[in-house]
PDB file of N, CA and C in Angstrom:
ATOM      1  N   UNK A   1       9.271  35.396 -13.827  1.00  0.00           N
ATOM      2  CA  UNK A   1       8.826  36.692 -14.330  1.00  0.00           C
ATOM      3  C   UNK A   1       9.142  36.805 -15.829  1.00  0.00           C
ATOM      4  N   UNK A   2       7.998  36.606 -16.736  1.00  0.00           N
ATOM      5  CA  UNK A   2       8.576  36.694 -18.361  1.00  0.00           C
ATOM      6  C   UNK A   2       7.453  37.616 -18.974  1.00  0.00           C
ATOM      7  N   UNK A   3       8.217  38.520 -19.710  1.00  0.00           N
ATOM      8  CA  UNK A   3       7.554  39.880 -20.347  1.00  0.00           C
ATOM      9  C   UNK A   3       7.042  39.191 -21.192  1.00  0.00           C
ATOM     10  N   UNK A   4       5.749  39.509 -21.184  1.00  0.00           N
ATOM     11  CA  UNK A   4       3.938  39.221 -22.319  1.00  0.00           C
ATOM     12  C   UNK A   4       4.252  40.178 -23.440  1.00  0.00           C
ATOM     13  N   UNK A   5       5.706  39.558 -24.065  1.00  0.00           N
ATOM     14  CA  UNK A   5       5.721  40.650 -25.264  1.00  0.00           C
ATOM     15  C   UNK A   5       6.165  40.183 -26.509  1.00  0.00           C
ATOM     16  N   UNK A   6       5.283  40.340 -27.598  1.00  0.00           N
ATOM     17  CA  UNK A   6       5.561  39.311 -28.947  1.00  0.00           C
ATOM     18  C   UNK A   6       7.605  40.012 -29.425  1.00  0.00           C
ATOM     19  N   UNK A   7       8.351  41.024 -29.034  1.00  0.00           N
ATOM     20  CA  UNK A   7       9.681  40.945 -29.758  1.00  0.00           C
ATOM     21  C   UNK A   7      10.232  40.430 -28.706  1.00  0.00           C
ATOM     22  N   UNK A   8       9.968  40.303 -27.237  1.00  0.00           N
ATOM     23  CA  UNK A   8      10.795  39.409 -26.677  1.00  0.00           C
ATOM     24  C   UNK A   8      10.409  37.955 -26.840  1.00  0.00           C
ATOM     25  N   UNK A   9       9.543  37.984 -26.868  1.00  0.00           N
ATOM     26  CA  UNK A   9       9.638  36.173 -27.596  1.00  0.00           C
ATOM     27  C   UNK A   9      10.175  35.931 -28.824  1.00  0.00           C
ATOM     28  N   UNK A  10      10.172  36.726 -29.910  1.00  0.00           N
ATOM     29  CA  UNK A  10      11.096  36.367 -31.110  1.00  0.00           C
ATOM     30  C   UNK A  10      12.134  36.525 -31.030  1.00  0.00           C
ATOM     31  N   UNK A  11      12.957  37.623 -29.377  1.00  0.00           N
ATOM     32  CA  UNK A  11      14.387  37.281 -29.749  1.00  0.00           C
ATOM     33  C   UNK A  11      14.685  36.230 -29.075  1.00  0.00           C
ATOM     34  N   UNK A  12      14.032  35.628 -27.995  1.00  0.00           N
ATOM     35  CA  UNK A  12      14.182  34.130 -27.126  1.00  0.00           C
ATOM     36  C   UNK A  12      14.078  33.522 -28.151  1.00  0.00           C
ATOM     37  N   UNK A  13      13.355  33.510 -29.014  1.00  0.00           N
ATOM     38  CA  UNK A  13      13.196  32.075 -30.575  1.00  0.00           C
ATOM     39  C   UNK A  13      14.443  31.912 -31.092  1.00  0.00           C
ATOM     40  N   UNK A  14      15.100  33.187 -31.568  1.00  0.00           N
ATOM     41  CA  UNK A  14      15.950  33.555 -31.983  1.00  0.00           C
ATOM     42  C   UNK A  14      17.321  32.930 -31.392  1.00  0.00           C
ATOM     43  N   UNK A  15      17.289  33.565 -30.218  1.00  0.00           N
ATOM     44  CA  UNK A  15      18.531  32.879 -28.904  1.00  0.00           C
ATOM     45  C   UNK A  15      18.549  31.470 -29.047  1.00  0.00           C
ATOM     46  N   UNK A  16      17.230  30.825 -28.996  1.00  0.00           N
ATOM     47  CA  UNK A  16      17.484  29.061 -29.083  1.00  0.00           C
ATOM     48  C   UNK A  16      18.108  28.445 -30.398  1.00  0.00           C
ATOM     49  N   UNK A  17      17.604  29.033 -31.565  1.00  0.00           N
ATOM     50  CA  UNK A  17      18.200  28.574 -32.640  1.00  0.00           C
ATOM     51  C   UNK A  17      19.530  29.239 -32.750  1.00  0.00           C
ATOM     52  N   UNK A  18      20.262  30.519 -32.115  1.00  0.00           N
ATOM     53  CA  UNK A  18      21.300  30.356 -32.253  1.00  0.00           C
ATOM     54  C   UNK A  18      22.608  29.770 -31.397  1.00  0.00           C
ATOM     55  N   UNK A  19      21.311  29.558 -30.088  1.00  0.00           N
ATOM     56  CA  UNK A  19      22.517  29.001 -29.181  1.00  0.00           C
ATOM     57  C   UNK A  19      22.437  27.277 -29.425  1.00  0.00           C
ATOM     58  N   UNK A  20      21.250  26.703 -30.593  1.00  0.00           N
ATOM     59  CA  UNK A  20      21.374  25.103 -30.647  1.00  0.00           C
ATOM     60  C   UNK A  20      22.604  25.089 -31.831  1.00  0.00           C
ATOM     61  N   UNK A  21      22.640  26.050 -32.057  1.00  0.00           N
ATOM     62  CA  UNK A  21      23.845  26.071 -33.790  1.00  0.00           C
ATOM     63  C   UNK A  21      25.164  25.555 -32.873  1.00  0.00           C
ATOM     64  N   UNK A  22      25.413  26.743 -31.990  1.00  0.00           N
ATOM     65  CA  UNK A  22      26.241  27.144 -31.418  1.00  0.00           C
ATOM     66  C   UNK A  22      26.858  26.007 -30.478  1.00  0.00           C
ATOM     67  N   UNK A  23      26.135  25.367 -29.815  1.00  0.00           N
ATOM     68  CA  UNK A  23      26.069  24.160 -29.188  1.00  0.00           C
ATOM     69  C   UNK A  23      26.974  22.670 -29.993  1.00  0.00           C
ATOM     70  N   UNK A  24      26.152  22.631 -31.029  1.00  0.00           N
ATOM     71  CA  UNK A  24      26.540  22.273 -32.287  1.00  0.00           C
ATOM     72  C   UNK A  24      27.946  22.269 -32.493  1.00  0.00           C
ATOM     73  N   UNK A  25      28.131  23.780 -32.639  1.00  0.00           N
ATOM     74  CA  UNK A  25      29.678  24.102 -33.410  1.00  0.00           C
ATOM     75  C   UNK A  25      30.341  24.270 -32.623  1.00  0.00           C
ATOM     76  N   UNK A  26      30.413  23.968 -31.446  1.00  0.00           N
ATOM     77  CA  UNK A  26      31.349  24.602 -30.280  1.00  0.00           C
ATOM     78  C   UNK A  26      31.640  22.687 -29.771  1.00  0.00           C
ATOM     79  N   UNK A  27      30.671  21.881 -30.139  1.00  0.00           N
ATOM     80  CA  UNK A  27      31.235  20.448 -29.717  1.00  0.00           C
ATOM     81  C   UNK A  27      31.746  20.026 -30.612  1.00  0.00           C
ATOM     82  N   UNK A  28      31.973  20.402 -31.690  1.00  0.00           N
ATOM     83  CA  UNK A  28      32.925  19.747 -32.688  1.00  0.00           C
ATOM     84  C   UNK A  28      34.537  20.702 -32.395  1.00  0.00           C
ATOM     85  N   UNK A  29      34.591  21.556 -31.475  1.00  0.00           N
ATOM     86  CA  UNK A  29      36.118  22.460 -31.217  1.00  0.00           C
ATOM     87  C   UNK A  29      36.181  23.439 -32.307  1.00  0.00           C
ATOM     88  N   UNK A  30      36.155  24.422 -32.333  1.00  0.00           N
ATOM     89  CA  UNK A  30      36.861  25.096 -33.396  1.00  0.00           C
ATOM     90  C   UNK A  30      38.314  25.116 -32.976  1.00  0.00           C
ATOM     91  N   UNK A  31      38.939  25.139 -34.283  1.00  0.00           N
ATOM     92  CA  UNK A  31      40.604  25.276 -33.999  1.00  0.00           C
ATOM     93  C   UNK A  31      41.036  26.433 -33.500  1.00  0.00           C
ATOM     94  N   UNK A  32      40.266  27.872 -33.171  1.00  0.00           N
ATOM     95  CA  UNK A  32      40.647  29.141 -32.514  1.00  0.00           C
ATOM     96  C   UNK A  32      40.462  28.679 -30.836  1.00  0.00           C
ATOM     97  N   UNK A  33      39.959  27.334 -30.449  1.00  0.00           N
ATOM     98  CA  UNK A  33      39.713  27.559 -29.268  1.00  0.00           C
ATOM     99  C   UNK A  33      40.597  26.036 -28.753  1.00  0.00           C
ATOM    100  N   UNK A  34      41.096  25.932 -29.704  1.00  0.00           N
ATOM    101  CA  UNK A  34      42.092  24.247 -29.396  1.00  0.00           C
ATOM    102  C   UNK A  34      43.009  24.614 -28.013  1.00  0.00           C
ATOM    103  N   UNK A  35      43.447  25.437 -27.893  1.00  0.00           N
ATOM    104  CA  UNK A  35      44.815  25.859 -26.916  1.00  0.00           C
ATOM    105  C   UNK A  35      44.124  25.572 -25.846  1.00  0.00           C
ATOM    106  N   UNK A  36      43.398  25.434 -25.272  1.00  0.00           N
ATOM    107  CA  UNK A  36      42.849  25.544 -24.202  1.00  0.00           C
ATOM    108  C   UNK A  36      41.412  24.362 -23.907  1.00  0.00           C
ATOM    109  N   UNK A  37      41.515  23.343 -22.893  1.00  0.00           N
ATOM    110  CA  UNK A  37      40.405  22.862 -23.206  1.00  0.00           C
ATOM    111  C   UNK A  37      39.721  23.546 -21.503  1.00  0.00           C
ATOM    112  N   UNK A  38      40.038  24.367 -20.681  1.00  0.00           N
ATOM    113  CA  UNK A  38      39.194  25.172 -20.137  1.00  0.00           C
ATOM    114  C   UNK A  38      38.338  26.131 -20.769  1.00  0.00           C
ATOM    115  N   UNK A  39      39.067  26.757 -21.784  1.00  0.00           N
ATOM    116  CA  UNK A  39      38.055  27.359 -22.414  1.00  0.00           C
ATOM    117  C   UNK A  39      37.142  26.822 -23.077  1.00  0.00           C
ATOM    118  N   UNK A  40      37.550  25.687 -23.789  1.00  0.00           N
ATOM    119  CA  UNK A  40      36.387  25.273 -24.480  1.00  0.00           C
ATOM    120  C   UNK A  40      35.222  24.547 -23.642  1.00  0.00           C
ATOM    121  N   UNK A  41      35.662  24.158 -22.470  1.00  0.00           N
ATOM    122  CA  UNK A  41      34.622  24.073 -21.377  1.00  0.00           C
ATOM    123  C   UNK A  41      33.643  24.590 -20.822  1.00  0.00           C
ATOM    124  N   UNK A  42      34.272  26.442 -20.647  1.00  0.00           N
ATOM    125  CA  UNK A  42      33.211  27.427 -20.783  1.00  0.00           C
ATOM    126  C   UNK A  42      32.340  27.386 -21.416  1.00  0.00           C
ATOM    127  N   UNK A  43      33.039  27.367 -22.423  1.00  0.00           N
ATOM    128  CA  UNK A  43      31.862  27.752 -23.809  1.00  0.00           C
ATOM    129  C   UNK A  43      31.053  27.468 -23.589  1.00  0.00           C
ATOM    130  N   UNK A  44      31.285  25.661 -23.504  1.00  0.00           N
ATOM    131  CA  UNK A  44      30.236  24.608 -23.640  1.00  0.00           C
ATOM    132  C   UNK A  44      29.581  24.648 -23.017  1.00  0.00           C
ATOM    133  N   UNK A  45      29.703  24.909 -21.616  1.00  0.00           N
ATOM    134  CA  UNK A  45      28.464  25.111 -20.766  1.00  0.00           C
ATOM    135  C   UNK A  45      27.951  25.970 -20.684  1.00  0.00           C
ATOM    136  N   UNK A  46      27.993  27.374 -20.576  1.00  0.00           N
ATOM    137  CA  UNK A  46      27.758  28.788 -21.571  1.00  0.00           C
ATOM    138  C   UNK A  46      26.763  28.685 -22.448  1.00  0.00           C
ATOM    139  N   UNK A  47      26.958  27.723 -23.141  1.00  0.00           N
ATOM    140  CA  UNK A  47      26.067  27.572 -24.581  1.00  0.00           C
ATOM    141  C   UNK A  47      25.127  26.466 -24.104  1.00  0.00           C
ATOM    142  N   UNK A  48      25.072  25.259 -23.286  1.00  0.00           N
ATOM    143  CA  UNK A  48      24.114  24.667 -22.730  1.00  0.00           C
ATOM    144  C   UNK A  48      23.017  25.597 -21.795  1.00  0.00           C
ATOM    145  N   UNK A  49      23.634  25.884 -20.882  1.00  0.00           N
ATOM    146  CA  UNK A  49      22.911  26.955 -20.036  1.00  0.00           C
ATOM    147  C   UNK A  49      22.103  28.449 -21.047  1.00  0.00           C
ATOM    148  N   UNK A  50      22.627  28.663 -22.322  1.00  0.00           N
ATOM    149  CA  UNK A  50      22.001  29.461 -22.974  1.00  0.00           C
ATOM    150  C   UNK A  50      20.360  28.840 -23.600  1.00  0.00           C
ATOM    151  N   UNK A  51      21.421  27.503 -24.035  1.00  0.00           N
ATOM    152  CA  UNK A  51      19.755  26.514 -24.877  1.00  0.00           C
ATOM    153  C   UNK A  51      19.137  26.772 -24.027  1.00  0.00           C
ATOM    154  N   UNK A  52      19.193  25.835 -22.360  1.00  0.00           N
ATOM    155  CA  UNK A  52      17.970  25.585 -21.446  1.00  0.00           C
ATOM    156  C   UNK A  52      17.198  26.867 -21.200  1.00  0.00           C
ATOM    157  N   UNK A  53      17.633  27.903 -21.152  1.00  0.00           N
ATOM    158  CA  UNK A  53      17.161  29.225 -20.655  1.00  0.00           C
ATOM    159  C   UNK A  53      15.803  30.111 -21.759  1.00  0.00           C
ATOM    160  N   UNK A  54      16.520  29.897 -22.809  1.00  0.00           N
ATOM    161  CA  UNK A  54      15.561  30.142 -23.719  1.00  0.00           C
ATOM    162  C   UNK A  54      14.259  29.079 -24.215  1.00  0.00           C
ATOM    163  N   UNK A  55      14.874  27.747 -24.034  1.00  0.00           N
ATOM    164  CA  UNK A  55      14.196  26.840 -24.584  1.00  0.00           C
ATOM    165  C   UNK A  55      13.012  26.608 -22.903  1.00  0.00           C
ATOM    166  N   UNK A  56      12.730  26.966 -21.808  1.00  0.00           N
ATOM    167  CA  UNK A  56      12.168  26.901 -20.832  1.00  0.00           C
ATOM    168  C   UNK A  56      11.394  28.269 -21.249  1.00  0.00           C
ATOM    169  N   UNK A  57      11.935  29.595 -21.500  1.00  0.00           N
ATOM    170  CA  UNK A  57      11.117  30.685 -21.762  1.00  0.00           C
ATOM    171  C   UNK A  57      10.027  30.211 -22.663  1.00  0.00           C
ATOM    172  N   UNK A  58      10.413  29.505 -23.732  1.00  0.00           N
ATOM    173  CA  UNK A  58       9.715  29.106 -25.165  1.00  0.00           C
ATOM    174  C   UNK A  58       8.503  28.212 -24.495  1.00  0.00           C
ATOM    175  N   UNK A  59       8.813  27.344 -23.693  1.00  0.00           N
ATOM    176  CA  UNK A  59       7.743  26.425 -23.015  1.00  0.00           C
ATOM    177  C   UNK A  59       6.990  26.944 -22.242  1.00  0.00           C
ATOM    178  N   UNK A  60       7.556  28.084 -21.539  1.00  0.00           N
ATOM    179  CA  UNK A  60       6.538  28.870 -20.364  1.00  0.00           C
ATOM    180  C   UNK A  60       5.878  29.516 -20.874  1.00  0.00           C
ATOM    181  N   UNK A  61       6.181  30.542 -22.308  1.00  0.00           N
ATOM    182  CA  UNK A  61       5.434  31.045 -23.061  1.00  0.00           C
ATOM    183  C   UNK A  61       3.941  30.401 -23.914  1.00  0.00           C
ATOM    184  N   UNK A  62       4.460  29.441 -24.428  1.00  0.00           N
ATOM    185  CA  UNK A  62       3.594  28.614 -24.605  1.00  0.00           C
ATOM    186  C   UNK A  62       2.219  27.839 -23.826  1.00  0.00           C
ATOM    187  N   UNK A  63       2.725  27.667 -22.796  1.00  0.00           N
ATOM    188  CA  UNK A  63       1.986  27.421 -21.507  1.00  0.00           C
ATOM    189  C   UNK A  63       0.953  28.834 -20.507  1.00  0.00           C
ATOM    190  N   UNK A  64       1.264  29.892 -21.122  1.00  0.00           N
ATOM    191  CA  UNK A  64       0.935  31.261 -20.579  1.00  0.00           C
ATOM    192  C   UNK A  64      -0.832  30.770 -21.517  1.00  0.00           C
TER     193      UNK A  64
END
């Protein structure tokens, strides 16, 4: 079910480029998240599961 609507597709555009940054900067560790490598586990998958989600909207959209 994906809304036929040009600002929700620019904030899904949006979401992918900030969750590929994010992806990015979250596998190199930031040192606020060193204490813990459960947390930084979250993240990481958090932020994978964010890419795929948007980046599948972006393809289905496309495909509409």
């Amino acid at each position: 079910m994906f809304i036929k609507n040009k600002y929700m597709y620019a904030i899904n555009v949006l979401t992918f480029y900030l969750s590929t940054y994010m992806f990015i900067h979250f596998k190199r560790i930031p040192p606020y998240f060193i204490n813990s490598d459960k947390t930084n586990l979250i993240l990481y998958n958090s932020h994978i599961k964010l890419l795929s989600s948007s980046y599948t909207f972006i393809l289905f959209k496309h495909n509409i």
